[in-house]
C-alpha atoms as a PDB file:
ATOM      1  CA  UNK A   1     -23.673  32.149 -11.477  1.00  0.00           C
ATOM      2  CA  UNK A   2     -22.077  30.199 -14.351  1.00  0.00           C
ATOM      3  CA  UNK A   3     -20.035  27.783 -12.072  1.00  0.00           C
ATOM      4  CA  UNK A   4     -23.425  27.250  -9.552  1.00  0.00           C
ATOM      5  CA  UNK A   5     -25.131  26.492 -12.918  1.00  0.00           C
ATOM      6  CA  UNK A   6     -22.205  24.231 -14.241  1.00  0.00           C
ATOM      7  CA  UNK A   7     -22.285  22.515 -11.122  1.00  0.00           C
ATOM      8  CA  UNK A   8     -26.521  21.456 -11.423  1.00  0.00           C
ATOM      9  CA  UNK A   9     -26.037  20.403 -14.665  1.00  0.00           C
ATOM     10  CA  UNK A  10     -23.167  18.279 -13.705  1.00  0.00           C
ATOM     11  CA  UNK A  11     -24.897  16.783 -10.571  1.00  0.00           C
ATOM     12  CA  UNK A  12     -28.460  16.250 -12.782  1.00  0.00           C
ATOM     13  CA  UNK A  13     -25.933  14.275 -15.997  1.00  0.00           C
ATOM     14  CA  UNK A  14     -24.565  12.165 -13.027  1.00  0.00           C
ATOM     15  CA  UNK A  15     -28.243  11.497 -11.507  1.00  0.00           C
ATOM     16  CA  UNK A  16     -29.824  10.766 -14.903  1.00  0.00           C
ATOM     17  CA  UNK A  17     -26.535   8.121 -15.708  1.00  0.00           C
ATOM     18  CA  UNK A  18     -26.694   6.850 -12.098  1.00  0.00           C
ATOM     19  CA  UNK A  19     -30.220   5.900 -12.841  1.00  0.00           C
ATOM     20  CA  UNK A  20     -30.281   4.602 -15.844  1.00  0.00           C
ATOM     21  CA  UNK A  21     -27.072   2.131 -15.743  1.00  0.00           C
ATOM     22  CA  UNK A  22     -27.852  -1.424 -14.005  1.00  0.00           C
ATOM     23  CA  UNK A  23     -25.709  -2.700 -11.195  1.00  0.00           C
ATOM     24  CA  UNK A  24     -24.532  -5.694 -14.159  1.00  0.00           C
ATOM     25  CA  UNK A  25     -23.164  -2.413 -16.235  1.00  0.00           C
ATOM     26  CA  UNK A  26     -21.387  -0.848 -12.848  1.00  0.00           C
ATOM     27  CA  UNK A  27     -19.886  -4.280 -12.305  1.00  0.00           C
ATOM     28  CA  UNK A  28     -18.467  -4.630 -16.002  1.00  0.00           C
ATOM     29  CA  UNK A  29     -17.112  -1.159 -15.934  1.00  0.00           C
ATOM     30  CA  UNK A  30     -15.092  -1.958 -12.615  1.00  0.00           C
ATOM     31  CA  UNK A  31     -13.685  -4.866 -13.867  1.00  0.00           C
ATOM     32  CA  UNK A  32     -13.221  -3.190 -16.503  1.00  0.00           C
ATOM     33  CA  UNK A  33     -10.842  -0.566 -14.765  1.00  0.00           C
ATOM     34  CA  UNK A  34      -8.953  -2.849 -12.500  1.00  0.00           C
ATOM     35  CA  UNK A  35      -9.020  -5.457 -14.995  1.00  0.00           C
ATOM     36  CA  UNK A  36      -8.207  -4.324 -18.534  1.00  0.00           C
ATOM     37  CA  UNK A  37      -7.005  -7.368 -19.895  1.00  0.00           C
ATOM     38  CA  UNK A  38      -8.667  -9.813 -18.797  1.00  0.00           C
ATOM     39  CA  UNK A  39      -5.761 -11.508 -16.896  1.00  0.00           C
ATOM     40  CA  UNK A  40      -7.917 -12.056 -13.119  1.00  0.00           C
ATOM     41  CA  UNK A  41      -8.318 -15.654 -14.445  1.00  0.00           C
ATOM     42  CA  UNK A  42      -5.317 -16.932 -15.109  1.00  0.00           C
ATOM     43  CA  UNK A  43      -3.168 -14.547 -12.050  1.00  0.00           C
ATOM     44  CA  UNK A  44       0.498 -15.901 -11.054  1.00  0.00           C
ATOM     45  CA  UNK A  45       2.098 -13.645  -8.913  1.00  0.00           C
ATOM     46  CA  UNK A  46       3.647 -12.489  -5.715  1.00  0.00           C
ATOM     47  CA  UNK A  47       3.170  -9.658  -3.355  1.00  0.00           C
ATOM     48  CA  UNK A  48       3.884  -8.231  -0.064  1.00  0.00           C
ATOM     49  CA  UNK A  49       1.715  -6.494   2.253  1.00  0.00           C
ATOM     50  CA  UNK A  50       2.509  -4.740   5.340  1.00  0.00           C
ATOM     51  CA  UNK A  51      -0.009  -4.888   8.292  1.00  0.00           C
ATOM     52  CA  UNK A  52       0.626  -2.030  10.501  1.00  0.00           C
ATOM     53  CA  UNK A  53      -2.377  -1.224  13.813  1.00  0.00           C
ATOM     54  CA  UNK A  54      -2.023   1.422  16.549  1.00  0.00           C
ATOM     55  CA  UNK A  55      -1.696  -1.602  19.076  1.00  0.00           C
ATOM     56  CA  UNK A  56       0.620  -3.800  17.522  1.00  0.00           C
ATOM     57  CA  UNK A  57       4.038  -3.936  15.412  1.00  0.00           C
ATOM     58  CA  UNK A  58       4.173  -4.438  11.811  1.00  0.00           C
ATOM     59  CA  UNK A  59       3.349  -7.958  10.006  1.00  0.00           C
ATOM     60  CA  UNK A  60       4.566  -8.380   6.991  1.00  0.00           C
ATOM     61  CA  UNK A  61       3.453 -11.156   4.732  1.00  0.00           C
ATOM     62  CA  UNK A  62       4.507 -12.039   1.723  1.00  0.00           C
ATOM     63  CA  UNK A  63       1.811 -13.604  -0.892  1.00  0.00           C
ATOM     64  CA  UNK A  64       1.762 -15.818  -4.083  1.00  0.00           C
ATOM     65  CA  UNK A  65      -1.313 -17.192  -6.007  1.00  0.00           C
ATOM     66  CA  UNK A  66      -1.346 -19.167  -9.129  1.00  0.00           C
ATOM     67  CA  UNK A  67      -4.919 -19.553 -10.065  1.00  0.00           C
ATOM     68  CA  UNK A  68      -4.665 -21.935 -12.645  1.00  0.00           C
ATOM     69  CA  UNK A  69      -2.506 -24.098 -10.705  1.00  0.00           C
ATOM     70  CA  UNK A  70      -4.865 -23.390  -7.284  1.00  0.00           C
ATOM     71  CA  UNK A  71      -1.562 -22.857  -5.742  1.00  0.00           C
ATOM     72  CA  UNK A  72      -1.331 -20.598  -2.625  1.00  0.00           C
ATOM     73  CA  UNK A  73       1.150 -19.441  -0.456  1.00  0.00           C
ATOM     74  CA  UNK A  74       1.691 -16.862   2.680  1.00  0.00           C
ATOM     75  CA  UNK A  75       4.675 -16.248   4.841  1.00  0.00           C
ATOM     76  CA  UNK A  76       3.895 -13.977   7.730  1.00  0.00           C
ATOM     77  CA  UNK A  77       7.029 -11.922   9.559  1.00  0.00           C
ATOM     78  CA  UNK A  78       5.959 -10.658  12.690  1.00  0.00           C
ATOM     79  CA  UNK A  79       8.630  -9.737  15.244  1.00  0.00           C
ATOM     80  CA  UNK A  80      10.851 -13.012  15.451  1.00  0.00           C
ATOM     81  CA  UNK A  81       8.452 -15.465  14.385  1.00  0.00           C
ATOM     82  CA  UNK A  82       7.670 -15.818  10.881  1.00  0.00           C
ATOM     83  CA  UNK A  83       4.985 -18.412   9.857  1.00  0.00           C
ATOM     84  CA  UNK A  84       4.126 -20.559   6.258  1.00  0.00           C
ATOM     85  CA  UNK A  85       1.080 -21.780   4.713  1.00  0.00           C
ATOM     86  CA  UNK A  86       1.158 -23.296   1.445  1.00  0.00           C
ATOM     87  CA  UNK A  87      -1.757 -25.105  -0.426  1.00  0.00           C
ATOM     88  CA  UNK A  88      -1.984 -27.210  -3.202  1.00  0.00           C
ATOM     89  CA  UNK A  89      -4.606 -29.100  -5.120  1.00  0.00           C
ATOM     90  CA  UNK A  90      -3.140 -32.004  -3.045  1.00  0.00           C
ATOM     91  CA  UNK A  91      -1.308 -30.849   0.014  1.00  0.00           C
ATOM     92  CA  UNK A  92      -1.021 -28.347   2.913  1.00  0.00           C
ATOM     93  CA  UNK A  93       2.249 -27.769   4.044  1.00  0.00           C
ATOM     94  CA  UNK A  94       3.011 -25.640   7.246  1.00  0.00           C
ATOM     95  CA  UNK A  95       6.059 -23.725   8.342  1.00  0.00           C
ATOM     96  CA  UNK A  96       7.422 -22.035  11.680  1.00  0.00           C
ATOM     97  CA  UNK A  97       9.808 -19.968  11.154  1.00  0.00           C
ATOM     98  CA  UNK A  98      11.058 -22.500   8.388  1.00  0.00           C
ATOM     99  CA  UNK A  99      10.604 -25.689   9.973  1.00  0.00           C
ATOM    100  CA  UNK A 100       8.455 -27.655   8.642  1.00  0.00           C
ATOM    101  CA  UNK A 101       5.694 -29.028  10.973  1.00  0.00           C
ATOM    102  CA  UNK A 102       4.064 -32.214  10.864  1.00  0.00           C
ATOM    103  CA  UNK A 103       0.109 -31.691  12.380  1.00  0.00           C
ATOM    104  CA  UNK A 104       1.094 -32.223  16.059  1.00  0.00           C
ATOM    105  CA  UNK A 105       3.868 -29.278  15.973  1.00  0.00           C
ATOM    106  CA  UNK A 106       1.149 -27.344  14.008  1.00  0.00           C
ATOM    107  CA  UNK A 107      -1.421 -27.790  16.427  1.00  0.00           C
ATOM    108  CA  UNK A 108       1.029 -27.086  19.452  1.00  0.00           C
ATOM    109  CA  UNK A 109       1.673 -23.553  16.928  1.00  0.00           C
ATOM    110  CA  UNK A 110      -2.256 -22.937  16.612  1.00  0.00           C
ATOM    111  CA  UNK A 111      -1.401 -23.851  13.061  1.00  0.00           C
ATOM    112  CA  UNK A 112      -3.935 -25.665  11.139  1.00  0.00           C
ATOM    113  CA  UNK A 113      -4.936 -26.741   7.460  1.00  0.00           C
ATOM    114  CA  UNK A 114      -7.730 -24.810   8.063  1.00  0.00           C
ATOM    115  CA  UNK A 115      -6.504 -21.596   8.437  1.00  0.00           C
ATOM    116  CA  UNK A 116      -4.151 -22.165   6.023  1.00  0.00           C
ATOM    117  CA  UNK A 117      -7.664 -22.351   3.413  1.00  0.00           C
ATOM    118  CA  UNK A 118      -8.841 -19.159   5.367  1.00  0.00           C
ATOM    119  CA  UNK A 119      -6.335 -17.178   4.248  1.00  0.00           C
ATOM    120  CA  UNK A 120      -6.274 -18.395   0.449  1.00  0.00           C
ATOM    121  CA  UNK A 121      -9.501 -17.495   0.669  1.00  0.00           C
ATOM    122  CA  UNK A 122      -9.323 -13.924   2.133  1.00  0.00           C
ATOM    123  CA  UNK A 123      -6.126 -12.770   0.772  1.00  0.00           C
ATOM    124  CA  UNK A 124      -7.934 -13.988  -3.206  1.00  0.00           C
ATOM    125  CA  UNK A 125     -11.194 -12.683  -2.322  1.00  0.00           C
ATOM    126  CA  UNK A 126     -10.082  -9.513  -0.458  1.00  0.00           C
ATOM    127  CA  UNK A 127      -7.490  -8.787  -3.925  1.00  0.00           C
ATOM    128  CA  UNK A 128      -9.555 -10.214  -6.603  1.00  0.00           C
ATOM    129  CA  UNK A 129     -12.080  -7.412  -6.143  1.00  0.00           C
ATOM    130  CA  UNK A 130     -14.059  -6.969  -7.992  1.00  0.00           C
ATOM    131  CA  UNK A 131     -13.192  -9.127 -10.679  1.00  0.00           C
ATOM    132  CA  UNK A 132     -14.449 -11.899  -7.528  1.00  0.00           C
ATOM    133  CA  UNK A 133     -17.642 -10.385  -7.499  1.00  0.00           C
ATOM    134  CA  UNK A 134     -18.421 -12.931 -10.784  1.00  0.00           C
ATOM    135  CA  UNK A 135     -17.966 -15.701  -8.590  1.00  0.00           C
ATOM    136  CA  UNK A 136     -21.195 -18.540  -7.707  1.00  0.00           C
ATOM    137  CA  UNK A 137     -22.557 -18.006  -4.706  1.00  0.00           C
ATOM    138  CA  UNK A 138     -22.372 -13.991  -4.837  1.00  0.00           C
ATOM    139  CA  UNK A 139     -26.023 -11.995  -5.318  1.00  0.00           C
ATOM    140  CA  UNK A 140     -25.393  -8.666  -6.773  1.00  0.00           C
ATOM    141  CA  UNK A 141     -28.603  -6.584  -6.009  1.00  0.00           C
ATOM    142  CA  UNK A 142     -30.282  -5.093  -9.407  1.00  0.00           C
ATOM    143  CA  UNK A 143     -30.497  -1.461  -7.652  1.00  0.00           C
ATOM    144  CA  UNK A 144     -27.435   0.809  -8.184  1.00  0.00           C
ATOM    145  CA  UNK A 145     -27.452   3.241  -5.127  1.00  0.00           C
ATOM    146  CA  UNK A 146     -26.585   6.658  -5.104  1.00  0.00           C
ATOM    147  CA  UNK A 147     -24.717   7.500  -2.073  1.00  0.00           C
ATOM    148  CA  UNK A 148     -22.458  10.759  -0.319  1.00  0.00           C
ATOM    149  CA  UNK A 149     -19.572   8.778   2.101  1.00  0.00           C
ATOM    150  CA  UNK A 150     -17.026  10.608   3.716  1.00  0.00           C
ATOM    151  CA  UNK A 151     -17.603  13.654   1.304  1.00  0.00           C
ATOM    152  CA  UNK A 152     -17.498  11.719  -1.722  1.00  0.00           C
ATOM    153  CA  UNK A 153     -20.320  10.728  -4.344  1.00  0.00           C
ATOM    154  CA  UNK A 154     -19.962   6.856  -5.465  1.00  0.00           C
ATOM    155  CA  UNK A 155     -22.381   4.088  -7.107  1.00  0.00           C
ATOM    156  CA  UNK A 156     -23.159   1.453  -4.740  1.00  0.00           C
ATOM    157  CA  UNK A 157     -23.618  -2.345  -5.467  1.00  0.00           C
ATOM    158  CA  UNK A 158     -25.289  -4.459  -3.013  1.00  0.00           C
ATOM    159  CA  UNK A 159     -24.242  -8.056  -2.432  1.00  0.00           C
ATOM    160  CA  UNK A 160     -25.046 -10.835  -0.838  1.00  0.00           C
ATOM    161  CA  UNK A 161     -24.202 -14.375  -0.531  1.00  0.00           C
ATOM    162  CA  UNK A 162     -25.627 -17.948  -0.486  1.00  0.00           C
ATOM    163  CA  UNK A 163     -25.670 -19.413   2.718  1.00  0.00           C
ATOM    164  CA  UNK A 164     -22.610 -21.783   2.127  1.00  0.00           C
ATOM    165  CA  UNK A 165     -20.783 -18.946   1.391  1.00  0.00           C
ATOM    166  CA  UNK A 166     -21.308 -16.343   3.749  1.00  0.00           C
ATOM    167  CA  UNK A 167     -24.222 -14.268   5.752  1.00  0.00           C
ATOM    168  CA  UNK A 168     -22.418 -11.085   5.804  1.00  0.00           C
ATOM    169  CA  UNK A 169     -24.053  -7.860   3.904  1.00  0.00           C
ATOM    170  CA  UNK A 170     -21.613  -5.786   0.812  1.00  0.00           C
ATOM    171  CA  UNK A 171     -21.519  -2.311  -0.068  1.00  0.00           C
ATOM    172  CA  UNK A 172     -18.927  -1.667  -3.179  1.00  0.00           C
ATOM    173  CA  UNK A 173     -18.663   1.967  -3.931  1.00  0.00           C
ATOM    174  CA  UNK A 174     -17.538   3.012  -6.906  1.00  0.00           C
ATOM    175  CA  UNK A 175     -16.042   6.268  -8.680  1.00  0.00           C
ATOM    176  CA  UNK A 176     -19.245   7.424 -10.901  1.00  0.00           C
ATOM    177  CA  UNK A 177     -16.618   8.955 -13.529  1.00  0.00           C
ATOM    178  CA  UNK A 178     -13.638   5.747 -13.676  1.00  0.00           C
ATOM    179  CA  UNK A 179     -15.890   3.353 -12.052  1.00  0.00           C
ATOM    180  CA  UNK A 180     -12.294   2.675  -9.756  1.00  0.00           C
ATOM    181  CA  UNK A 181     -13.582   0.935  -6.499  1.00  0.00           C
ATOM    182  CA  UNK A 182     -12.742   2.996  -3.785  1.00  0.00           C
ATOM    183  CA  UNK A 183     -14.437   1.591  -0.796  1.00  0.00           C
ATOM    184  CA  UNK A 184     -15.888  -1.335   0.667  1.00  0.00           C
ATOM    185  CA  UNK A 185     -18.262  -1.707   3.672  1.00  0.00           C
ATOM    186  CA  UNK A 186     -19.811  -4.912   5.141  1.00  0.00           C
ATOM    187  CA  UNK A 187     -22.466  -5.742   8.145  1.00  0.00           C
ATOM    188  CA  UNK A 188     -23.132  -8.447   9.917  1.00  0.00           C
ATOM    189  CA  UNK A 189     -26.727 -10.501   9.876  1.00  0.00           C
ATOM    190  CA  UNK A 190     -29.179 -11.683  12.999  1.00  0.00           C
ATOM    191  CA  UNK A 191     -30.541 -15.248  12.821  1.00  0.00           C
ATOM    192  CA  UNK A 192     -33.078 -13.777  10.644  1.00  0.00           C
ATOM    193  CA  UNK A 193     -31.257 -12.240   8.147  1.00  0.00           C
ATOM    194  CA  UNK A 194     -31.181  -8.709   8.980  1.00  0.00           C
ATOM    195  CA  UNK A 195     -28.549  -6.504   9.075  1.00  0.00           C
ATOM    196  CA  UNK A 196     -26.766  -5.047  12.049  1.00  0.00           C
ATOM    197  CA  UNK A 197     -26.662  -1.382  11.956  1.00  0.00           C
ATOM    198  CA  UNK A 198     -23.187  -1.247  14.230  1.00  0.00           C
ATOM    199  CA  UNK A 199     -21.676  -3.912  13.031  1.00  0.00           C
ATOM    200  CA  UNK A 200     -19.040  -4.487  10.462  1.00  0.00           C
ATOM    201  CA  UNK A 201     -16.386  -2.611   8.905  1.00  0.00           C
ATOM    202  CA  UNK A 202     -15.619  -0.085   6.420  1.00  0.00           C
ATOM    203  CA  UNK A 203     -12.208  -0.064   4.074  1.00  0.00           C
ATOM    204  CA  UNK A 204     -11.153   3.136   2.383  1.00  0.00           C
ATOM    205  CA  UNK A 205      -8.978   2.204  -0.786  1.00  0.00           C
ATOM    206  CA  UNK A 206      -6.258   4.773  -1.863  1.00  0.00           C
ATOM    207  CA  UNK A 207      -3.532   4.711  -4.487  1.00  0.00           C
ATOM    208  CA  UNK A 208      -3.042   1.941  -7.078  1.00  0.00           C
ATOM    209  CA  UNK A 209      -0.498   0.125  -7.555  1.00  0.00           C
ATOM    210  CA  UNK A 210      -0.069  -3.019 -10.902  1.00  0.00           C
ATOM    211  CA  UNK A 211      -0.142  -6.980 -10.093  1.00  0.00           C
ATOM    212  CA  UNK A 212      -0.023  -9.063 -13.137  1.00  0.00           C
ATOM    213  CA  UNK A 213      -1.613  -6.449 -14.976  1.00  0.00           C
ATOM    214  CA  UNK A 214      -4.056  -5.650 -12.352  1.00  0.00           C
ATOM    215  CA  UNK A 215      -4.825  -2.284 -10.814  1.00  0.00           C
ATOM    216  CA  UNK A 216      -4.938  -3.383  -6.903  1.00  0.00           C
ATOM    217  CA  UNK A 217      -5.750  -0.466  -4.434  1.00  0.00           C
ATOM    218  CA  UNK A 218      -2.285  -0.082  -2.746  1.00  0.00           C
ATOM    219  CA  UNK A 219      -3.336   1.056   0.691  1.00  0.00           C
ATOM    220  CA  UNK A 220      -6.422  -0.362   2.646  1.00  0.00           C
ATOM    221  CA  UNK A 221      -7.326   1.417   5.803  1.00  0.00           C
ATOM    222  CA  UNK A 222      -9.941  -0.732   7.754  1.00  0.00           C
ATOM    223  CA  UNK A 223     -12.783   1.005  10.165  1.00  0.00           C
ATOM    224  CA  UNK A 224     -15.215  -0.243  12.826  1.00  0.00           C
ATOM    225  CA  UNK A 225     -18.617   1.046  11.504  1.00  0.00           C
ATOM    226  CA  UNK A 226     -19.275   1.804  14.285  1.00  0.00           C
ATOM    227  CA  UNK A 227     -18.006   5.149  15.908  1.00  0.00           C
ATOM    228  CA  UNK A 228     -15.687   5.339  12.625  1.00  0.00           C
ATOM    229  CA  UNK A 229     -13.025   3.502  15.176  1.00  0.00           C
ATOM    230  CA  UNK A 230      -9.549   3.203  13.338  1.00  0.00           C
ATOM    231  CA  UNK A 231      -8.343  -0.632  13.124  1.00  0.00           C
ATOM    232  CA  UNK A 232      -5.469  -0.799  11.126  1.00  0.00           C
ATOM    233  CA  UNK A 233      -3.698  -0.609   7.259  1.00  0.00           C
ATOM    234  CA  UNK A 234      -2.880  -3.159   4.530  1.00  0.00           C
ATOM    235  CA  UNK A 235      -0.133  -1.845   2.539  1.00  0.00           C
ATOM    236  CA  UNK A 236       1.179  -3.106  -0.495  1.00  0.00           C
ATOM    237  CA  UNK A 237       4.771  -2.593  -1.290  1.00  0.00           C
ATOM    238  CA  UNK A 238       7.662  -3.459  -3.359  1.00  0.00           C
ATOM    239  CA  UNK A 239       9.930  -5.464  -2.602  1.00  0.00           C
END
């Protein structure tokens, strides 16, 4: 009777918190967490992740950003064939399998500038969460959900973004007690806006490993929404 009793008063502290914190507060207190020092700003480093699907062999690509100098680089292993974008504030330089290509041999490679900005842009949005979150052009919603996934109670934040940025719908959920971010879900949008109920994907976030001072999840498992279909794993190792 005592640990039935424990556990209501538990669940009602947690409801009454839940409520009364604003999605701004949720947000400081994750940054907070993955963040302690303040260093998101002014990140230099390098870091590999391994790729691994159930239809395909391991990718490993190795990553550096340097914020402050907007320097990015990738080099992705895959079988044989390893490929190189770099971007600077002035240049985009391409590699296959060292070579360097000039934009004919790139184009002949399905290289592009391009892509090379689509990947500085995913790989720094995808591991600047959710310090990123901060950025112009993202719409945090002022309700802080309350929501059970996969047998686990979180605080949800709602985002959105301006059109130039993107039409797709966020979910970040949150540990109510650490305020660690331990999932991520996103749908896709009709022409008018609404979201797609089977659309989208859903990451689950376990272990942490430290980047320049920053607690990144270590292993990202990626989901279809729908039918909870299994796409693949980021991993991020040492090296």
């Amino acid at each position: 009777m005592k640990s039935v009793l424990l556990v209501l008063i538990i669940c009602a502290s947690w409801s009454i918190n839940s409520q009364n914190i604003t999605s701004k507060q949720v947000l400081e207190n994750a940054i907070a967490y993955h963040d302690p020092n303040s260093t998101w700003a002014t990140f230099n480093s390098k870091f590999t992740v391994e790729m691994t699907t159930p239809t395909s062999v391991k990718r490993t690509s190795i990553i550096a950003i340097n914020l402050p100098e907007e320097y990015f680089e990738v080099t992705a292993t895959k079988d044989t064939v390893s490929t190189t974008y770099k971007l600077t504030k002035q240049t985009c330089e391409m590699r296959y399998n060292g070579k360097l290509l000039d934009s004919v041999a790139a184009k002949n490679k399905k290289m592009s500038c391009d892509r090379a900005l689509l990947y500085k842009n995913y790989y720094t949005y995808l591991y600047g969460l959710p310090m990123k979150l901060n950025d112009p052009g993202t719409n945090l919603s002022d309700i802080v959900e309350k929501k059970t996934f996969k047998g686990k109670d979180y605080l949800v934040l709602k985002v959105t973004y301006d059109e130039a940025v993107g039409s797709d719908v966020w979910y970040f959920y949150f540990n109510p007690e650490t305020y660690a971010m331990e999932v991520y879900q996103f749908f896709k949008t009709d022409d008018e806006g609404n979201v797609k109920p089977d659309s989208g994907e859903y990451i689950l976030l376990s272990d942490e490993t430290i980047v320049n001072d920053i607690k990144m999840p270590k292993v990202r498992a990626w989901y279809y929404n729908k039918a909870d279909k299994y796409l693949g794993t980021d991993t991020l190792v040492e090296k």
